[in-house]
C-alpha atoms as a PDB file:
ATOM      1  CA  UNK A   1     -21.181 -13.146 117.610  1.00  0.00           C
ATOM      2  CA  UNK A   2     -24.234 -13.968 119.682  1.00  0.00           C
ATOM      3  CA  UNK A   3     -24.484 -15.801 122.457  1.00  0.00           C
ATOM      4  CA  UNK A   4     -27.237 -18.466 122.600  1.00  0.00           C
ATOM      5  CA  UNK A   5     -29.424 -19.124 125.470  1.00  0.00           C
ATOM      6  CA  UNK A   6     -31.960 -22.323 126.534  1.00  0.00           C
ATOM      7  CA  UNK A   7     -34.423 -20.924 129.090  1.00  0.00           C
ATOM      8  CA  UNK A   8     -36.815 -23.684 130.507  1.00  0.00           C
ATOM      9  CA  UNK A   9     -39.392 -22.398 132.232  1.00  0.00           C
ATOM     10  CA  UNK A  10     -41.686 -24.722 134.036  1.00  0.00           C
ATOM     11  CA  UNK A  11     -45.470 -23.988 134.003  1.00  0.00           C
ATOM     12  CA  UNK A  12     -46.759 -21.815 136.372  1.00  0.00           C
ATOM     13  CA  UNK A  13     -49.232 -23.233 139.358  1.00  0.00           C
ATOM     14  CA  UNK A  14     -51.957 -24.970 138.078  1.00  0.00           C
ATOM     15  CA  UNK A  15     -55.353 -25.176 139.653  1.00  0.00           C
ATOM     16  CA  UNK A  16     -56.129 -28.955 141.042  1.00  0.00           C
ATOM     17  CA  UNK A  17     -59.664 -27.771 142.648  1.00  0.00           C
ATOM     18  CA  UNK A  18     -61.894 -29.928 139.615  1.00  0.00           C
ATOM     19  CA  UNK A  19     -60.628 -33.696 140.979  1.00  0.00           C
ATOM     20  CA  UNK A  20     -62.612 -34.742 137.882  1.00  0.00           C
ATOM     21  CA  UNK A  21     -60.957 -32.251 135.721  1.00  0.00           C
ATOM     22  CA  UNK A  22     -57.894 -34.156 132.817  1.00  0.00           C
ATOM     23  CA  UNK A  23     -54.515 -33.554 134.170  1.00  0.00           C
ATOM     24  CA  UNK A  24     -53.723 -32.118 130.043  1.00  0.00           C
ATOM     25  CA  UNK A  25     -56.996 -29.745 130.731  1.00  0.00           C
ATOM     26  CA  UNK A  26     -55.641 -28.257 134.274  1.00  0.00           C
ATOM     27  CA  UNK A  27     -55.793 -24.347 134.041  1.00  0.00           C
ATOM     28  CA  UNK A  28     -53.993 -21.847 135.985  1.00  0.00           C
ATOM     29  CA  UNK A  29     -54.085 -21.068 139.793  1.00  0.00           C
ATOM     30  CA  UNK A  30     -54.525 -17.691 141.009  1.00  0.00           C
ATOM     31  CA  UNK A  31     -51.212 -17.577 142.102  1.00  0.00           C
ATOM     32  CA  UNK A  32     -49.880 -18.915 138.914  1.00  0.00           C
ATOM     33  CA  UNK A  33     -51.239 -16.197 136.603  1.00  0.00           C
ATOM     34  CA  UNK A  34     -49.606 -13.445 139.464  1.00  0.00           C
ATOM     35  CA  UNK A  35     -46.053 -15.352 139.131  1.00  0.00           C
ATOM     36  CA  UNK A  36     -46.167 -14.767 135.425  1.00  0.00           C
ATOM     37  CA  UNK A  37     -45.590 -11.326 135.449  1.00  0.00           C
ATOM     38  CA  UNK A  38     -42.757 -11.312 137.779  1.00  0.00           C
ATOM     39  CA  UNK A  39     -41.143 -13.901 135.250  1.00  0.00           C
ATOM     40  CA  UNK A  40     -41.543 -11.698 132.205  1.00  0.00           C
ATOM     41  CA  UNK A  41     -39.813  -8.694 134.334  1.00  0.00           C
ATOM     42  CA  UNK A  42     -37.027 -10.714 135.413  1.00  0.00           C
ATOM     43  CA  UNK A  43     -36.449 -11.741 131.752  1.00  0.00           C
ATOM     44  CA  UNK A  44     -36.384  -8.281 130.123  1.00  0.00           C
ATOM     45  CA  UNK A  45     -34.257  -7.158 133.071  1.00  0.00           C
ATOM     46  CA  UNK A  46     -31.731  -9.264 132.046  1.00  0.00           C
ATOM     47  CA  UNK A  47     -32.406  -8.870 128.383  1.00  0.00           C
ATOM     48  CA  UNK A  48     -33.126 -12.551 127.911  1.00  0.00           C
ATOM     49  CA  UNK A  49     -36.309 -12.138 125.199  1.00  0.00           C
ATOM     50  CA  UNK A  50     -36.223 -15.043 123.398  1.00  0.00           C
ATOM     51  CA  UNK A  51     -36.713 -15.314 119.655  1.00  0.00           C
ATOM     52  CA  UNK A  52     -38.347 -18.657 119.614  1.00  0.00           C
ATOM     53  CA  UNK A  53     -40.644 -20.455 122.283  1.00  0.00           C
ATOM     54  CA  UNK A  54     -41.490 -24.107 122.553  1.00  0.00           C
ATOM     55  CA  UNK A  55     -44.014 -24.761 124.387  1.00  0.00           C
ATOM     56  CA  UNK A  56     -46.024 -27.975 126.181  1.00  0.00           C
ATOM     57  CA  UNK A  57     -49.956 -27.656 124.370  1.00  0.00           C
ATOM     58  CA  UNK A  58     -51.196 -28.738 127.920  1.00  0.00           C
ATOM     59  CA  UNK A  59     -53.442 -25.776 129.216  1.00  0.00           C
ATOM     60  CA  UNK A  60     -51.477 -24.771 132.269  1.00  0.00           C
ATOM     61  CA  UNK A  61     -48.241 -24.805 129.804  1.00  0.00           C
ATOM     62  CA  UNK A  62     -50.448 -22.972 127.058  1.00  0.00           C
ATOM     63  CA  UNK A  63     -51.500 -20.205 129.416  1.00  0.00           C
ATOM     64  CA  UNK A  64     -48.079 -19.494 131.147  1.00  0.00           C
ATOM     65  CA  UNK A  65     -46.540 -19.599 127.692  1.00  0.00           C
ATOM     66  CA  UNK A  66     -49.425 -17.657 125.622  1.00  0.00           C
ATOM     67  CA  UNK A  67     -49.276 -14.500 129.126  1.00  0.00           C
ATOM     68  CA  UNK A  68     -45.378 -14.407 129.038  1.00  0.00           C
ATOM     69  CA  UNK A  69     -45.193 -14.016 125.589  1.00  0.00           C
ATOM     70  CA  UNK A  70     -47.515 -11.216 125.751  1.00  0.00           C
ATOM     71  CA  UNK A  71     -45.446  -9.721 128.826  1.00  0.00           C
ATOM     72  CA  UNK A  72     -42.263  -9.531 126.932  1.00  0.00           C
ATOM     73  CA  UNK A  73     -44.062  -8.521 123.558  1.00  0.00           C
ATOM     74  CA  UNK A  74     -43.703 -11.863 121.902  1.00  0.00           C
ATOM     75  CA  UNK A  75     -46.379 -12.832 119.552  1.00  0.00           C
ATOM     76  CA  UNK A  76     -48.115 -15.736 120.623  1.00  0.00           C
ATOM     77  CA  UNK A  77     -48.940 -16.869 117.124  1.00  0.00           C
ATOM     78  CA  UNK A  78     -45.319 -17.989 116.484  1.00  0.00           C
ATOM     79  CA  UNK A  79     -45.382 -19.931 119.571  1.00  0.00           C
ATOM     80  CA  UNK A  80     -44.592 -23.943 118.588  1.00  0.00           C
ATOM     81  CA  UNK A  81     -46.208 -25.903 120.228  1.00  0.00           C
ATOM     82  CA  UNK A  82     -45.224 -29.564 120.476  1.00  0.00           C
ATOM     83  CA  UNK A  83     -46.813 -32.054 121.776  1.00  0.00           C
ATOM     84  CA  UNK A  84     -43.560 -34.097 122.551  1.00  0.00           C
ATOM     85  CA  UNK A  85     -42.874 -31.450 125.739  1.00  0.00           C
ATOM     86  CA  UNK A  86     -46.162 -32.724 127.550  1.00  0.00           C
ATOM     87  CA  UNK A  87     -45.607 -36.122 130.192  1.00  0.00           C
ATOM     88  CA  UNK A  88     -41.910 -35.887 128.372  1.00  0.00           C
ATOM     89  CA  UNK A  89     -38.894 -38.114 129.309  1.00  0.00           C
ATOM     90  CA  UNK A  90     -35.873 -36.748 129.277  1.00  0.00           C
ATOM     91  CA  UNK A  91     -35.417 -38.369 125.756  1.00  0.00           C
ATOM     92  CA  UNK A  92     -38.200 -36.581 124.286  1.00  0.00           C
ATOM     93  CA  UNK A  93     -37.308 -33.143 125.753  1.00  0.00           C
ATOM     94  CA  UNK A  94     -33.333 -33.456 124.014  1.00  0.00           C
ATOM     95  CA  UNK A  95     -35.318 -34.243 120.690  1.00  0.00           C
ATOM     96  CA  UNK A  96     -37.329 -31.403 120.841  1.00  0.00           C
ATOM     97  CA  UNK A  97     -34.050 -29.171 121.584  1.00  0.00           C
ATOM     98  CA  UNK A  98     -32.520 -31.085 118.460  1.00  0.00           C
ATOM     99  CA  UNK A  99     -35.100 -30.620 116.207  1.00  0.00           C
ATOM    100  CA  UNK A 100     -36.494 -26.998 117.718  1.00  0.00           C
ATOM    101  CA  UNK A 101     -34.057 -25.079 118.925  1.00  0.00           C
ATOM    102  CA  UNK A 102     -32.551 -24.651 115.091  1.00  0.00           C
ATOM    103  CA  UNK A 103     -30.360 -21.571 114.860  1.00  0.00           C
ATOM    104  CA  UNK A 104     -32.216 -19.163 117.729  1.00  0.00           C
ATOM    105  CA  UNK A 105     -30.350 -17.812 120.042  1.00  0.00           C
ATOM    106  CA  UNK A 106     -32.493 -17.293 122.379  1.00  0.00           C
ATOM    107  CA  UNK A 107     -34.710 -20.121 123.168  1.00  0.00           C
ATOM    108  CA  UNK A 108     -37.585 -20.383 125.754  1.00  0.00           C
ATOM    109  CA  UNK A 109     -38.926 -24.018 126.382  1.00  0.00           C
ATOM    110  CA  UNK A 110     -42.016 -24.057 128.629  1.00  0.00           C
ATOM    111  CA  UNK A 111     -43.226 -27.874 130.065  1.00  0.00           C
ATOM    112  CA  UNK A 112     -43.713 -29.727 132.944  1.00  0.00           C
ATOM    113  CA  UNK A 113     -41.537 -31.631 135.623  1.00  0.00           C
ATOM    114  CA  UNK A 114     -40.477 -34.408 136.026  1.00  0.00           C
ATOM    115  CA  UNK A 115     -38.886 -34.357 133.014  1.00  0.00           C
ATOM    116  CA  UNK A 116     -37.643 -30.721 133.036  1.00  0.00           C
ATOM    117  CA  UNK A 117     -35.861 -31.048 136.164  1.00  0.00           C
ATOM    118  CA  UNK A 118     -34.016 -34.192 134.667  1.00  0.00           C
ATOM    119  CA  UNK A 119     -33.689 -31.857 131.598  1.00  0.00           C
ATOM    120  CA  UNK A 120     -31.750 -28.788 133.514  1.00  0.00           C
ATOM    121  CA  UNK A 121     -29.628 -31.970 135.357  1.00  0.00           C
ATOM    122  CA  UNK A 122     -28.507 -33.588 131.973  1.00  0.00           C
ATOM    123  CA  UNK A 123     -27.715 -29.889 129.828  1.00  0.00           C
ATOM    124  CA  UNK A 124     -26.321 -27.992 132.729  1.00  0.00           C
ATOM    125  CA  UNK A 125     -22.300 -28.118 133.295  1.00  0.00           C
ATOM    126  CA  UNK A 126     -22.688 -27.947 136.747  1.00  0.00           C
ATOM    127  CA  UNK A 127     -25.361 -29.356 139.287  1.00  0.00           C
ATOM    128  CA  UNK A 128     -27.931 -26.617 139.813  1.00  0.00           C
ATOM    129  CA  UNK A 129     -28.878 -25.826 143.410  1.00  0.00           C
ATOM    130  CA  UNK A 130     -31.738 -26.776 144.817  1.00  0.00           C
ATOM    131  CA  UNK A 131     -34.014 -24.634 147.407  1.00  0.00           C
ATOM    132  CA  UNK A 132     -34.815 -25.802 150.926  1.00  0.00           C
ATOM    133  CA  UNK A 133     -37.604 -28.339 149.832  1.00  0.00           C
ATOM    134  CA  UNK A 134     -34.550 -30.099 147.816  1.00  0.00           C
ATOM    135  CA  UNK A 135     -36.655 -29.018 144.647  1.00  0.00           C
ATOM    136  CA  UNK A 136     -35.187 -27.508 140.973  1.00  0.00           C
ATOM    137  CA  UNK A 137     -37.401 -26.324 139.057  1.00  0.00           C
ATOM    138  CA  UNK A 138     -40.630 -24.876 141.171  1.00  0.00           C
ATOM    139  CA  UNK A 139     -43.982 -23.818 139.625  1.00  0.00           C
ATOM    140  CA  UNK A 140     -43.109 -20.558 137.174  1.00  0.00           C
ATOM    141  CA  UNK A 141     -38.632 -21.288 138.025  1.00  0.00           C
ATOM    142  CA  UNK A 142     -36.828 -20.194 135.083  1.00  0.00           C
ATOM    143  CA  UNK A 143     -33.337 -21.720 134.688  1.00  0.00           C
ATOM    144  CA  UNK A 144     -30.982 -20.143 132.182  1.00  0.00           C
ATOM    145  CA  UNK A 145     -28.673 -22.105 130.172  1.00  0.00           C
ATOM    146  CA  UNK A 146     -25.596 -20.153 128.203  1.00  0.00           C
ATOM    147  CA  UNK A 147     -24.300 -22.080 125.314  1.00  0.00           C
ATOM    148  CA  UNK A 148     -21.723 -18.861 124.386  1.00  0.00           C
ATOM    149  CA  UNK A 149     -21.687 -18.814 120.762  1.00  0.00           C
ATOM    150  CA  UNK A 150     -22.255 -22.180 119.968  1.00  0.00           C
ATOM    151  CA  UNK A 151     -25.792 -23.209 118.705  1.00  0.00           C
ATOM    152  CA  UNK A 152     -28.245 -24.841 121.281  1.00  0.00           C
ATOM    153  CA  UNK A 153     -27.700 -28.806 121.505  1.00  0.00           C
ATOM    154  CA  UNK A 154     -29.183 -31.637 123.445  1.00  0.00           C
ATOM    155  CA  UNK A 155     -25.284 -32.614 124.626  1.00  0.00           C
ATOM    156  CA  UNK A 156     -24.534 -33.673 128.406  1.00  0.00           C
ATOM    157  CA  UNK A 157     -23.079 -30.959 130.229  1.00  0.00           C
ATOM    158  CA  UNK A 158     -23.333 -28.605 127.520  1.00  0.00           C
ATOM    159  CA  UNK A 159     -25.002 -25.517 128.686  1.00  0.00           C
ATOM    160  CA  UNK A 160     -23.771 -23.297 131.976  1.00  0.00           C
ATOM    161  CA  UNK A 161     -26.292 -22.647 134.455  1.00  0.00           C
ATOM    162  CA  UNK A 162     -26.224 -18.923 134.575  1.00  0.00           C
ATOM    163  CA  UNK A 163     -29.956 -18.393 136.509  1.00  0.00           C
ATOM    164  CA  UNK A 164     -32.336 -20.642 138.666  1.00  0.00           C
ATOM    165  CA  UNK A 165     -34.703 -18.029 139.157  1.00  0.00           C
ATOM    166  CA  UNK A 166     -37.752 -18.926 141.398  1.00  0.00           C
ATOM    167  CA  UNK A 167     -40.839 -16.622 141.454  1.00  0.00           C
ATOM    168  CA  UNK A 168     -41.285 -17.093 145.390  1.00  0.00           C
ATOM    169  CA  UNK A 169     -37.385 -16.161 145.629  1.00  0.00           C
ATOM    170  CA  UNK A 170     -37.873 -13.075 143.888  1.00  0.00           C
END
């Protein structure tokens, strides 16, 4: 039987040099769109392709999601994207997971913080660690979530942190 995986993958670094520029239209640093390749290694590495991604339709979200996809030879037209991942509480992120995940076993979710770090605190079984700064989930950190072979579900506690991968840790 398989054994189904949530990764949620924050967006990479975004650029913040337009001040005037809508926080939803923010595109990619420089040093976002070079994280996103060590991501997509990482994943394969560990065999961890998902079958379905979910994905914020906020720009920086869009791009990270759109150039990992094409890393690990997903194809970006069957990315979903909902619009429930972008500015999410943690209530809207465990609806999405109820009503997206389905039967995939393999599951990539790609969004924003805060509400992804309160996401990977509510799912995982154990507290995951945090790096020096005291932060989860940095710019481009993927955190893997094993469910064994039950399905993906929004429960408390449900998933065991088995990566907290951070690209500047890599």
């Amino acid at each position: 039987m398989d054994k189904h995986h949530l990764i949620i993958m924050r967006h990479a670094k975004s650029d913040r040099s337009d001040a005037d520029q809508a926080d939803f239209d923010r595109p990619l640093a420089k040093r976002g769109v070079k994280a996103i390749p060590r991501m997509a290694a990482w994943l394969r590495e560990n065999k961890l392709v998902p079958g379905r991604i979910l994905s914020s339709p906020a720009l920086r979200a869009r791009q990270t999601a759109e150039w990992l996809a094409t890393e690990i030879g997903f194809d970006i037209n069957k990315i979903i994207w909902d619009d429930r991942i972008y500015d999410a509480s943690l209530s809207d992120l465990l609806q999405v997971i109820e009503t997206g995940c389905g039967d995939a076993s393999c599951v990539l979710m790609v969004g924003h913080n805060p509400g992804f770090d309160a996401l990977l605190e509510h799912l995982s079984s154990t507290p995951p660690p945090r790096n020096e700064e005291g932060k989860l989930l940095t710019t481009a950190a993927l955190a893997v979530l094993d469910y064994g072979a039950r399905p993906i579900r929004p429960a408390a506690g449900g998933g065991k942190l088995l990566h907290l991968v951070r690209p500047g840790e890599l």
